[in-house]
Protein backbone atom coordinates (compact mmCIF):
# COMPACT_ATOMS: atom_id res chain seq x y z
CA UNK A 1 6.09 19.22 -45.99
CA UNK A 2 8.94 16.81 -46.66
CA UNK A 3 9.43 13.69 -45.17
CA UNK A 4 11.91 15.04 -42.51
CA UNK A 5 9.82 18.05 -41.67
CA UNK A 6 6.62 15.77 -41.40
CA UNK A 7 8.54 13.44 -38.59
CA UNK A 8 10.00 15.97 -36.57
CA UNK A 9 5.89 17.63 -36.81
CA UNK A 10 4.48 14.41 -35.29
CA UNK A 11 7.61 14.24 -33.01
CA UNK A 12 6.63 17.42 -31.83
CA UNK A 13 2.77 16.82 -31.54
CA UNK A 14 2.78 13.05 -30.02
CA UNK A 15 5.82 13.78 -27.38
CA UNK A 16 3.62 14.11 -24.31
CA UNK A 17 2.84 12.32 -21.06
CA UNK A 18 2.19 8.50 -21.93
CA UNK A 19 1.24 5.54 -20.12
CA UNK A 20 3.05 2.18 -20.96
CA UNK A 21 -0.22 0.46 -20.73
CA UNK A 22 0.95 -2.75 -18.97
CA UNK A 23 -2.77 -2.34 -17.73
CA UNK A 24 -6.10 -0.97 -18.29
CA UNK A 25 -7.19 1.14 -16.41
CA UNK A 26 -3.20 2.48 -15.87
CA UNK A 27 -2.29 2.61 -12.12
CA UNK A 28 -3.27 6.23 -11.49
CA UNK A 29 -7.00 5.92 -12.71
CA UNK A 30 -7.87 2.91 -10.27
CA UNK A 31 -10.86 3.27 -7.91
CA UNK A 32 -9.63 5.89 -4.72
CA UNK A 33 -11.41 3.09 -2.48
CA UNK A 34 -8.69 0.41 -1.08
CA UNK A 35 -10.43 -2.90 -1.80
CA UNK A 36 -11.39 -5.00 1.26
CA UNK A 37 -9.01 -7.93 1.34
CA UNK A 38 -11.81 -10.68 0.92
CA UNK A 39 -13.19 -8.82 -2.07
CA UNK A 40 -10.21 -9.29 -4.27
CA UNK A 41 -9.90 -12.52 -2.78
CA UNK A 42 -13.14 -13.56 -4.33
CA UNK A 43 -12.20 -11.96 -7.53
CA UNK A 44 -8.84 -14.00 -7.30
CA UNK A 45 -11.00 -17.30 -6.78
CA UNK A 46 -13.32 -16.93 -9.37
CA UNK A 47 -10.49 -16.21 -11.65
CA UNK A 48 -8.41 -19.10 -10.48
CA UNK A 49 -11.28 -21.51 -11.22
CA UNK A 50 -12.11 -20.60 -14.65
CA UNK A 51 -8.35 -20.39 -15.99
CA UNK A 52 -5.87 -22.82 -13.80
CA UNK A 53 -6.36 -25.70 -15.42
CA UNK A 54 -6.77 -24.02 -18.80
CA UNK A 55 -4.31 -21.80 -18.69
CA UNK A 56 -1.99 -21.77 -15.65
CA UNK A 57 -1.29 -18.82 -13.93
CA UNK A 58 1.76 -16.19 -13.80
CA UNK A 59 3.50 -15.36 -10.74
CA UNK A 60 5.90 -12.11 -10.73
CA UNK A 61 8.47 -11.73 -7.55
CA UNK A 62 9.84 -8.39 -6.89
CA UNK A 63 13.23 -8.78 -5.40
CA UNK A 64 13.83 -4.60 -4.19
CA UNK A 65 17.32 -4.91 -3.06
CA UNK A 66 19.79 -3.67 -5.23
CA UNK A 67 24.01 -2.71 -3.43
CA UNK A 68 24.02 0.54 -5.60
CA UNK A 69 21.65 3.43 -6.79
CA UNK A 70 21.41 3.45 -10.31
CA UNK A 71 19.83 7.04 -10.63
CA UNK A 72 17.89 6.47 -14.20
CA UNK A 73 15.98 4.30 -12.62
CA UNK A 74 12.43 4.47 -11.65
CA UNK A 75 11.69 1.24 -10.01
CA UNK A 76 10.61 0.42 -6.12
CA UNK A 77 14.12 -0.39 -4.71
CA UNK A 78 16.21 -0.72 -1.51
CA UNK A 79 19.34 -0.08 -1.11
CA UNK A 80 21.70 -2.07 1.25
CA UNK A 81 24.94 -3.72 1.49
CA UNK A 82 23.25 -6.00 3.83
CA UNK A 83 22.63 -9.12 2.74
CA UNK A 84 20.84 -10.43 6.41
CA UNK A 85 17.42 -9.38 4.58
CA UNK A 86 17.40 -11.67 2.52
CA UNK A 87 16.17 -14.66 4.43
CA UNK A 88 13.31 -12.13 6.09
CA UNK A 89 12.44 -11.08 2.99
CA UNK A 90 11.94 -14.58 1.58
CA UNK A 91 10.16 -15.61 4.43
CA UNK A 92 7.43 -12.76 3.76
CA UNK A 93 7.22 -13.95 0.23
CA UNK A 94 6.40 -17.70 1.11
CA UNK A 95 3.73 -16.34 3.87
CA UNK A 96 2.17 -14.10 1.25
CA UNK A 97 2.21 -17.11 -1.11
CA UNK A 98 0.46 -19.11 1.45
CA UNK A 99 -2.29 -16.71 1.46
CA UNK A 100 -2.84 -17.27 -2.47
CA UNK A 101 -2.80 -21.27 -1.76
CA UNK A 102 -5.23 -20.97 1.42
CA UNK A 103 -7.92 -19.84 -1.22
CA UNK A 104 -7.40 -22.41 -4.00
CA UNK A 105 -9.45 -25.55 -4.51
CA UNK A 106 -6.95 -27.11 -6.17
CA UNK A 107 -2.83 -27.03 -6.65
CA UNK A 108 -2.35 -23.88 -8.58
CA UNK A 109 -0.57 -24.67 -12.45
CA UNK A 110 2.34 -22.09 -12.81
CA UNK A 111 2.93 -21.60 -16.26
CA UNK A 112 4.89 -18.29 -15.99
CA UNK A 113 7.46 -16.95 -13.54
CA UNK A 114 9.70 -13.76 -13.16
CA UNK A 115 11.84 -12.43 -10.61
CA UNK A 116 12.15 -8.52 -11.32
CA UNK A 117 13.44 -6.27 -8.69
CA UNK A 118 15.56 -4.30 -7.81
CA UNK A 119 18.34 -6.46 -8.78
CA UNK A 120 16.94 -10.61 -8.07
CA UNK A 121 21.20 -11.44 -8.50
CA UNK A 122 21.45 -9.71 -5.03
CA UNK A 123 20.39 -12.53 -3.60
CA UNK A 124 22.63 -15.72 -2.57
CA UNK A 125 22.17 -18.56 -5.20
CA UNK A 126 20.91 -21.01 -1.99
CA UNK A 127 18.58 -18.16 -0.83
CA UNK A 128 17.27 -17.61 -4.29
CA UNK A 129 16.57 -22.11 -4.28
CA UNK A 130 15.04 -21.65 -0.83
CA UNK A 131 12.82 -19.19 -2.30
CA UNK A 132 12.00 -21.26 -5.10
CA UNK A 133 11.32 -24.25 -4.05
CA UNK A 134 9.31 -23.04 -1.18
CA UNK A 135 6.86 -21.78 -3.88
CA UNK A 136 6.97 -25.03 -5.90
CA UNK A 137 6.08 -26.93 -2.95
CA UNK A 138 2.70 -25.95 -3.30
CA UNK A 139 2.14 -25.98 -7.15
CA UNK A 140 2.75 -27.97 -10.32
CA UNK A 141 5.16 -26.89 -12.71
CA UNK A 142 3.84 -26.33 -16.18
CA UNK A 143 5.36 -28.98 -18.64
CA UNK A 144 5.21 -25.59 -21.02
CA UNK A 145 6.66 -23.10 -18.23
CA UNK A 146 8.11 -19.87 -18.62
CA UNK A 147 10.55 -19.30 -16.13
CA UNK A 148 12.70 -15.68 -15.99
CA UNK A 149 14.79 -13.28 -14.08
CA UNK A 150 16.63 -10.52 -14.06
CA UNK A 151 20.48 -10.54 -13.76
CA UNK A 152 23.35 -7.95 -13.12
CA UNK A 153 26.07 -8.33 -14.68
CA UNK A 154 28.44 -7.36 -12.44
CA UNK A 155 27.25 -9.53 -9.93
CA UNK A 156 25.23 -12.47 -11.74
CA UNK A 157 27.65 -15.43 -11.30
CA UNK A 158 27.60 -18.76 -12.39
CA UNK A 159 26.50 -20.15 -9.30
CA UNK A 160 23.02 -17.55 -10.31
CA UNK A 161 22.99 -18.82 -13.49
CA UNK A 162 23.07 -22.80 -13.05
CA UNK A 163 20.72 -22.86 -9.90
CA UNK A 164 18.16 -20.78 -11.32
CA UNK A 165 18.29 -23.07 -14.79
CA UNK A 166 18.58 -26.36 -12.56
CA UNK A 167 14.94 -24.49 -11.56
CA UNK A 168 13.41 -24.48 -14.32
CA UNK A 169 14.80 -20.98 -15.97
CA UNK A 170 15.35 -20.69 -19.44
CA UNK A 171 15.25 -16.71 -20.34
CA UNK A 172 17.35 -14.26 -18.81
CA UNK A 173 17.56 -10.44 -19.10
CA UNK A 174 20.41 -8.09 -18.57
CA UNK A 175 19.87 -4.67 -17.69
CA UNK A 176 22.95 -3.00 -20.20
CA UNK A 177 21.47 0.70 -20.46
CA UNK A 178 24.24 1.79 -22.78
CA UNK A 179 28.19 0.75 -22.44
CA UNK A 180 29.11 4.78 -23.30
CA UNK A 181 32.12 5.24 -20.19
CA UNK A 182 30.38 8.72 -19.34
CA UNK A 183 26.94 8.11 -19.24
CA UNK A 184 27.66 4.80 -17.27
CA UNK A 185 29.08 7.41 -14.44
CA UNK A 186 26.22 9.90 -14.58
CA UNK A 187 23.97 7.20 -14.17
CA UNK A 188 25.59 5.52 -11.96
CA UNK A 189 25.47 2.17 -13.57
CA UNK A 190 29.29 1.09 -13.99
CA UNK A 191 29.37 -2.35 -15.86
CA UNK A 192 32.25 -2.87 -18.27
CA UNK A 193 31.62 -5.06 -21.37
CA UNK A 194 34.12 -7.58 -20.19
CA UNK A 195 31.52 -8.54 -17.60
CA UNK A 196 28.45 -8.44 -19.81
CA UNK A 197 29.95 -10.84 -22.33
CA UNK A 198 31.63 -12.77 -19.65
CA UNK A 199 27.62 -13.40 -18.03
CA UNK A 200 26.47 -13.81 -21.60
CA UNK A 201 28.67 -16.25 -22.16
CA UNK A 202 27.98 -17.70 -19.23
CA UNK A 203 24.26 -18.16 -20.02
CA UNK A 204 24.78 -19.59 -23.18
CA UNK A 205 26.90 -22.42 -22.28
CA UNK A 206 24.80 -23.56 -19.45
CA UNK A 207 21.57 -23.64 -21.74
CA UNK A 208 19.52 -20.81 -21.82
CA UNK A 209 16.97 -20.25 -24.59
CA UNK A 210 17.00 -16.71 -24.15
CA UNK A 211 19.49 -14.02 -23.52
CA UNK A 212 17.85 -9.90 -23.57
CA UNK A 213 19.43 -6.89 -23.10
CA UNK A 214 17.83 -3.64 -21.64
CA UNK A 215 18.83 -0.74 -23.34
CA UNK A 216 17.83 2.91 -23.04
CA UNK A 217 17.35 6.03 -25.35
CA UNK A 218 17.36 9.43 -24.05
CA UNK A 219 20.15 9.42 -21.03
CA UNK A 220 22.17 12.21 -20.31
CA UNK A 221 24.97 12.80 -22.19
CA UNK A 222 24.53 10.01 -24.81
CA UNK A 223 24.63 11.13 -28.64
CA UNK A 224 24.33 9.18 -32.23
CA UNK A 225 28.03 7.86 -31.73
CA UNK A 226 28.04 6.93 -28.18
CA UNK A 227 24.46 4.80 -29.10
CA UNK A 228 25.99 3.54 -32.21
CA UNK A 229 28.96 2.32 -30.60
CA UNK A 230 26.56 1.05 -27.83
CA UNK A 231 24.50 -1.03 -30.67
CA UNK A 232 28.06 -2.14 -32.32
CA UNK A 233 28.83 -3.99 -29.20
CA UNK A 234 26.02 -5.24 -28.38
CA UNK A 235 25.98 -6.73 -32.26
CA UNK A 236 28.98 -8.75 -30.59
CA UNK A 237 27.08 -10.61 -28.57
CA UNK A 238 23.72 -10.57 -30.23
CA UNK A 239 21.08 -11.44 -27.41
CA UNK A 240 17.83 -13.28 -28.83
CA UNK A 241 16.05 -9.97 -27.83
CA UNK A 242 16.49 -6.27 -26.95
CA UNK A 243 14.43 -3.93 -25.09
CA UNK A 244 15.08 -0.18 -26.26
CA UNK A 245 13.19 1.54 -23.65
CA UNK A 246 12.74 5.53 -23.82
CA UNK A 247 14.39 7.13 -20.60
CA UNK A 248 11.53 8.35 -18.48
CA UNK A 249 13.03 11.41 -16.65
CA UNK A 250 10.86 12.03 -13.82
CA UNK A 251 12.86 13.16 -11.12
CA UNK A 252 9.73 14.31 -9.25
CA UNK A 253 8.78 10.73 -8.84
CA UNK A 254 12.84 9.50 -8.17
CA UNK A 255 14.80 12.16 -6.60
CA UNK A 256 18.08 10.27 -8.00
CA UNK A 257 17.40 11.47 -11.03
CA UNK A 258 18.06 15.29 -10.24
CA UNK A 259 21.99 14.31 -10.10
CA UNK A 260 21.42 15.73 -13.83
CA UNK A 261 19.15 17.98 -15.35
CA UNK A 262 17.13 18.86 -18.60
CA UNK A 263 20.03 20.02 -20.13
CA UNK A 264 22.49 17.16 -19.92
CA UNK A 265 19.28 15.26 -21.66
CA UNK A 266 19.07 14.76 -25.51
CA UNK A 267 16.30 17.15 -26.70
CA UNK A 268 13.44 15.75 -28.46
CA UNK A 269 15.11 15.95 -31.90
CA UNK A 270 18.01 14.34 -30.83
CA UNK A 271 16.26 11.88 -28.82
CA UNK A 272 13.81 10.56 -31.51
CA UNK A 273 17.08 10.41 -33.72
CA UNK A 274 18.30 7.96 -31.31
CA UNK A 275 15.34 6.12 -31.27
CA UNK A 276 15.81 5.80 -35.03
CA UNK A 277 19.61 4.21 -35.33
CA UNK A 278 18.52 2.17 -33.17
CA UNK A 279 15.71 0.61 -35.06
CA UNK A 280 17.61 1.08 -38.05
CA UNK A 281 20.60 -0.99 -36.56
CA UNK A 282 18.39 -3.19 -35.30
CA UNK A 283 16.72 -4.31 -37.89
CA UNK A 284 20.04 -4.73 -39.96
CA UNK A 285 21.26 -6.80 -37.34
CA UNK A 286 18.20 -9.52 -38.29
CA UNK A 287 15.62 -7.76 -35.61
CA UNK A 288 12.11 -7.38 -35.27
CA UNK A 289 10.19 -4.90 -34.10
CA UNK A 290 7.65 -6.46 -32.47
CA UNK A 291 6.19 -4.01 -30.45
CA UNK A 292 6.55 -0.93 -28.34
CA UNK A 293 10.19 -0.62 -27.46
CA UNK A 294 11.00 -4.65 -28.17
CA UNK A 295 12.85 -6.30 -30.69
CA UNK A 296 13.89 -10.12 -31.38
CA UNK A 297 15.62 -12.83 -33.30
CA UNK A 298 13.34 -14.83 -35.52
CA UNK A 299 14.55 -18.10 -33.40
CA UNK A 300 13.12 -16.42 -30.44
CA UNK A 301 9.84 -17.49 -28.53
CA UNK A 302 8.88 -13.61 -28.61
CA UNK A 303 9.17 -13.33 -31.99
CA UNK A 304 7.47 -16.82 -32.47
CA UNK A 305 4.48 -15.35 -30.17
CA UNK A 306 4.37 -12.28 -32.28
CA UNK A 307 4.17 -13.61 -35.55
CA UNK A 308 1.59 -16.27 -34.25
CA UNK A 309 -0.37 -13.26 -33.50
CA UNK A 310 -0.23 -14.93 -29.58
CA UNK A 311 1.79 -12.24 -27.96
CA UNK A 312 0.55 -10.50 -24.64
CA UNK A 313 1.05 -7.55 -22.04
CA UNK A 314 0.98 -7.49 -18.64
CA UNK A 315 2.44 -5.90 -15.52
CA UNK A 316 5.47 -8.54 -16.71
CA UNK A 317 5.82 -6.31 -20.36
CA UNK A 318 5.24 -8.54 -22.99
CA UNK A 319 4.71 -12.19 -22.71
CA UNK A 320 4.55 -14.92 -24.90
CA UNK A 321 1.43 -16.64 -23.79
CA UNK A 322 -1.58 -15.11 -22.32
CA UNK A 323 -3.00 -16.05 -18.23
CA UNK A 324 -5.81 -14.70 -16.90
CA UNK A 325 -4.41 -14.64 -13.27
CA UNK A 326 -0.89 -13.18 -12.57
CA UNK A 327 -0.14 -12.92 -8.74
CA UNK A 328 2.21 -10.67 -7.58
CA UNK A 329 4.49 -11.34 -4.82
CA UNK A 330 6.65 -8.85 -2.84
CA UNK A 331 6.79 -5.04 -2.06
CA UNK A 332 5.23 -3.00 -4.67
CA UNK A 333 4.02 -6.13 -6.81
CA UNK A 334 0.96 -5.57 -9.10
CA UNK A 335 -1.88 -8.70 -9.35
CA UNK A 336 -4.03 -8.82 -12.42
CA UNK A 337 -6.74 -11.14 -11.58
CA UNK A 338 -8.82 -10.45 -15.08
CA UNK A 339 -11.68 -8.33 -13.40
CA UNK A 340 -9.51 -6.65 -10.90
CA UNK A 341 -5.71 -5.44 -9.76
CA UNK A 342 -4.55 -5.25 -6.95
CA UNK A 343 -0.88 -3.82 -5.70
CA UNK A 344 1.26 -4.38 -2.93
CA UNK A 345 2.71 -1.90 -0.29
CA UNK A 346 5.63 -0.46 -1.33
CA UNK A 347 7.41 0.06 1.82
CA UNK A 348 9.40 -3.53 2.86
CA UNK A 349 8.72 -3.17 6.53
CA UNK A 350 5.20 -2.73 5.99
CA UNK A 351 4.56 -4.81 3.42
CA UNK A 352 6.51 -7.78 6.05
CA UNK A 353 4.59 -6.98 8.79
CA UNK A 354 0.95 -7.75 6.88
CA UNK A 355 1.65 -10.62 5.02
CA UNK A 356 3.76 -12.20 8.40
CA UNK A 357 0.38 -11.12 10.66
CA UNK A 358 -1.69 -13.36 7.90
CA UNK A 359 -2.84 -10.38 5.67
CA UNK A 360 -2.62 -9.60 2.50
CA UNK A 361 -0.65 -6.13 2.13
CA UNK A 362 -3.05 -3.88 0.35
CA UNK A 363 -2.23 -0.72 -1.04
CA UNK A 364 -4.54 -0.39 -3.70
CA UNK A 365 -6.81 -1.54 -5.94
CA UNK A 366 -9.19 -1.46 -9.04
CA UNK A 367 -12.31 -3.49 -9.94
CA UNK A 368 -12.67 -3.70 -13.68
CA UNK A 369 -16.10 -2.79 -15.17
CA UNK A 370 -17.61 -4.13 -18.41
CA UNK A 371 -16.44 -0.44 -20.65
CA UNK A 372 -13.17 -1.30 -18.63
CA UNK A 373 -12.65 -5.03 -19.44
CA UNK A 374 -13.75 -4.22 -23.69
CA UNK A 375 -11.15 -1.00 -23.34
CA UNK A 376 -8.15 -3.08 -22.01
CA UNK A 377 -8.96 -5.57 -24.66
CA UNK A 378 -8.52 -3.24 -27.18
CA UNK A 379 -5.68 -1.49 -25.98
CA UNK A 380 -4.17 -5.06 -25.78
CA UNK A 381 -4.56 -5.71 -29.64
CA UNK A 382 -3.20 -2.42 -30.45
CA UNK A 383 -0.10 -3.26 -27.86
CA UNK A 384 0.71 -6.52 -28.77
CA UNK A 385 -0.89 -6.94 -32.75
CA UNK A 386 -1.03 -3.40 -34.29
CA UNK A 387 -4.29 -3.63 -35.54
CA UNK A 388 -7.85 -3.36 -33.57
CA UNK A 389 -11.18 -4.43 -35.21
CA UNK A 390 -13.77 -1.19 -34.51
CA UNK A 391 -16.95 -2.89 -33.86
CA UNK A 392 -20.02 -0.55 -33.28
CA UNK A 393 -19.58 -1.27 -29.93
CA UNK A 394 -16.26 -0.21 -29.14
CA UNK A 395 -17.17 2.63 -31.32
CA UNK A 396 -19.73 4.00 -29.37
CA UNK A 397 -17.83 4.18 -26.16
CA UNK A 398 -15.51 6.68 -28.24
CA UNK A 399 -16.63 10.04 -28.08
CA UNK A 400 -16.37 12.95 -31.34
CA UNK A 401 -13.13 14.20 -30.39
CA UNK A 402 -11.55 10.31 -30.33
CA UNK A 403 -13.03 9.55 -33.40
CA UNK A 404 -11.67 13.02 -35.20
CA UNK A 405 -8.39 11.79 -33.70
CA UNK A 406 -8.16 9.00 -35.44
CA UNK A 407 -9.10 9.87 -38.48
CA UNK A 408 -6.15 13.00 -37.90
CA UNK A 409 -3.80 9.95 -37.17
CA UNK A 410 -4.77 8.22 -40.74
CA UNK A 411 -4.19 11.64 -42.56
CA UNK A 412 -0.90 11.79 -40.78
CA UNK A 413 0.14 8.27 -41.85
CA UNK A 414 -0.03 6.78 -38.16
CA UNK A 415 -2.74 4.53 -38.81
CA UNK A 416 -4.60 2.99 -41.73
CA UNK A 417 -8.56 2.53 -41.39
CA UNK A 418 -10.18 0.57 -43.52
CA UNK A 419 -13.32 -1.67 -43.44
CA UNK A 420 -14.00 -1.20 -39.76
CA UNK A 421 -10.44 -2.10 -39.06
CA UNK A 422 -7.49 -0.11 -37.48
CA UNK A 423 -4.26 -1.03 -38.20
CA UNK A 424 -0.97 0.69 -37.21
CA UNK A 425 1.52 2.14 -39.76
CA UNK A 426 5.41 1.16 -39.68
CA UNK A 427 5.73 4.48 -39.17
CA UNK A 428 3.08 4.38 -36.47
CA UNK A 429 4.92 2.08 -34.67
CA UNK A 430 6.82 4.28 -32.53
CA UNK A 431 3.12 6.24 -31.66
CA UNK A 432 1.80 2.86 -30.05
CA UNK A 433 1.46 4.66 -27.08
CA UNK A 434 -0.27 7.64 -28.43
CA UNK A 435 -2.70 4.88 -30.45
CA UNK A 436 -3.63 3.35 -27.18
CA UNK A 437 -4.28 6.44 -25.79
CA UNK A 438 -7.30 7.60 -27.65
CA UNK A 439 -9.02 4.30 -26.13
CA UNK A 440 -8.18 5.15 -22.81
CA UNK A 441 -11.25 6.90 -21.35
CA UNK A 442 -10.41 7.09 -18.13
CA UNK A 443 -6.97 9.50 -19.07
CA UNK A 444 -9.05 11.37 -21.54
CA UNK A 445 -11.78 12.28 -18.38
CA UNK A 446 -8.82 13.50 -16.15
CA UNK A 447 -7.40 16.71 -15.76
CA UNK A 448 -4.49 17.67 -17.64
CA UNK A 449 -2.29 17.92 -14.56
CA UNK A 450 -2.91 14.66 -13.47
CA UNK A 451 -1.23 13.02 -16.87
CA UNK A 452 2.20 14.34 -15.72
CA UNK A 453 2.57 11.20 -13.61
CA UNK A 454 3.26 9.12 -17.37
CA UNK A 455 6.80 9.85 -18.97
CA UNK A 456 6.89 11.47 -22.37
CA UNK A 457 5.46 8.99 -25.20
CA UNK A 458 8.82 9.41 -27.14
């Protein structure tokens, strides 16, 4: 088998239903049970105490309101032209926040923030400070902080961009997709260059320490030229770091995405050829592939974290420092409080009406147990360090059909073992997913159906 014919074989083998493992357990394989609201509250607490003045904590706000439908999308959005939410909606956030502070014995240390949405740029700069500084009222800023959102480009101004760096913001992302005329339309994301490098721009000159772009591999109609030309443009402007994210198409979870079907998709060949310009042109460029789907600048506090050997996941993506507590604020926000998760309602109105009535808006949740909490942490190392140390007991929570799968992925040059050691392959980079996956127990237990809520791995 030549080298060609051996990557289109594991193309064709490892392209199935994946998680992205921003957790362990994933979302689908938490406990049925909704947690009562002071049991996670506890969990919260105990976690607070052992980590805020060690650590800090994260905070993530999800802003839902976006003007527009983009259809690719598979994120908990509104849309509305109606701007009179946002002062409701900010309201709920600071009474939700008030809950977290009600159980802290002492001013909580935020040494991460992002606003994610949705689109966060819908909101009015002033509304966006009001926010802000209604959460900061009740904390202390990390000398150290983290601070990022976000941003539009068609409607991130520079009113967006100097309040949120005269709050402490230093990293922004733009959401780019690809700049290919037709695929903008299909997807119905229409943002000319003009206004990405205008923002860009924008960004720079005020300060910012980091500029990323979101890209995406695997929309309709896009093709080796139309991504090329993407990359070449984006090579104009050369953000600090890029996110190449696969296209999950799963129109039975977002409806918008049935605008299109199958066929307007690159096939599997054509989409893992995509995948590989793009790390080719990346890494010409002076990128690093730093883990599943990212890539940065050596200048950049990513990179920094990666080669440090310091970088972590969360329900943020990657980070560049690790917190034991990250609350989530918002409709459909996710809380990782170490030993447990819990996630917000998804629906606005309901979610306001909980947190507004003094209770925390529960949808679900998941208590971690002690196979759990030694899984995730090996999941983690593959995720953010490509390489996992197999000690006997890790080893015996695998069972003979993990173990002959990794020693298949060795044979097929995914991994190398050696020494008690796993450790993942250049080429195995792209299988991260697939690596992570023969740790995850709790996907391996469940019927094959129920793995069809994941995107393909590739």
């Amino acid at each position: 088998m030549n080298v060609n014919e051996q990557q289109e074989y594991l193309i064709q083998k490892y392209n199935v239903p994946a998680p992205r493992y921003t957790s362990y357990p994933t979302v689908p394989y938490w406990d049925k049970e909704i947690p009562a609201a002071a049991q996670w509250m506890d969990v919260v607490k105990y976690t607070f105490a052992e980590s805020n003045a060690a650590k800090g904590i994260s905070l993530y706000i999800h802003l839902p309101f976006c003007e527009v439908l983009c259809t690719y999308c598979g994120c908990n959005t509104r849309i509305t032209k109606n701007h009179s939410v946002e002062e409701g909606y900010i309201q709920a956030i600071l009474a939700e926040w008030g809950l977290y502070l009600q159980q802290f014995s002492e001013k909580p240390i935020i040494r991460e923030l992002h606003l994610g949405g949705g689109t966060p740029t819908f909101f009015k700069p002033e509304n966006l400070r009001k926010l802000l500084e209604g959460i900061y009222e009740g904390a202390i800023l990390h000398p150290e902080k983290e601070f990022s959102f976000e941003g539009h480009p068609n409607n991130t101004t520079t009113a967006h961009l100097e309040t949120l760096y005269d709050l402490g913001f230093r990293r922004v992302s733009f959401g780019i997709q690809d700049f290919d005329p037709k695929v903008q339309i299909t997807i119905n994301r229409i943002q000319p260059y003009e206004n990405v490098k205008h923002v860009t721009d924008e960004a720079r000159r005020i300060g910012y320490d980091s500029v990323n772009f979101d890209l995406i591999y695997g929309l309709p109609y896009q093709t080796l030229q139309s991504v090329s030309e993407t990359i070449d443009k984006v090579a104009e402007l050369m953000p600090d770091r890029i996110a190449f994210y696969s296209y999950a198409h799963v129109p039975w979870v977002k409806p918008g995405q049935r605008s299109y079907s199958d066929k307007d998709l690159p096939d599997n060949a054509e989409k893992r050829a995509l995948y590989e310009l793009g790390l080719e042109k990346f890494k010409a460029l002076g990128y690093t592939d730093i883990g599943m789907d990212h890539f940065a600048l050596p200048q950049d506090a990513l990179y920094k974290a990666w080669e440090q050997k310091e970088l972590h996941r969360n329900f943020m993506g990657y980070t560049t420092f690790q917190t034991d507590l990250l609350i989530g604020l918002g409709t459909s926000s996710i809380s990782d409080a170490k030993y447990g998760y819990m996630q917000n309602l998804k629906k606005v109105e309901t979610y306001k009406e909980a947190v507004l009535n003094g209770e925390l808006a529960i949808l679900k949740g998941h208590f971690l147990t002690q196979e759990d909490l030694r899984l995730k942490e090996a999941i983690l190392e593959i995720a953010c360090r490509s390489e996992l140390y197999l000690d006997l007991g890790l080893l015996s929570m695998l069972n003979d059909e993990a173990i002959d799968q990794l020693k298949e992925m060795q044979k097929e040059g995914i991994i190398e073992l050696e020494n008690h050691r796993l450790t993942v392959t250049p080429v195995g980079k792209a299988f991260t997913r697939n690596i992570c996956m023969v740790f995850d127990l709790r996907l391996r237990q469940a019927a094959p159906y129920e793995q069809q809520v994941f995107s393909k791995a590739i």
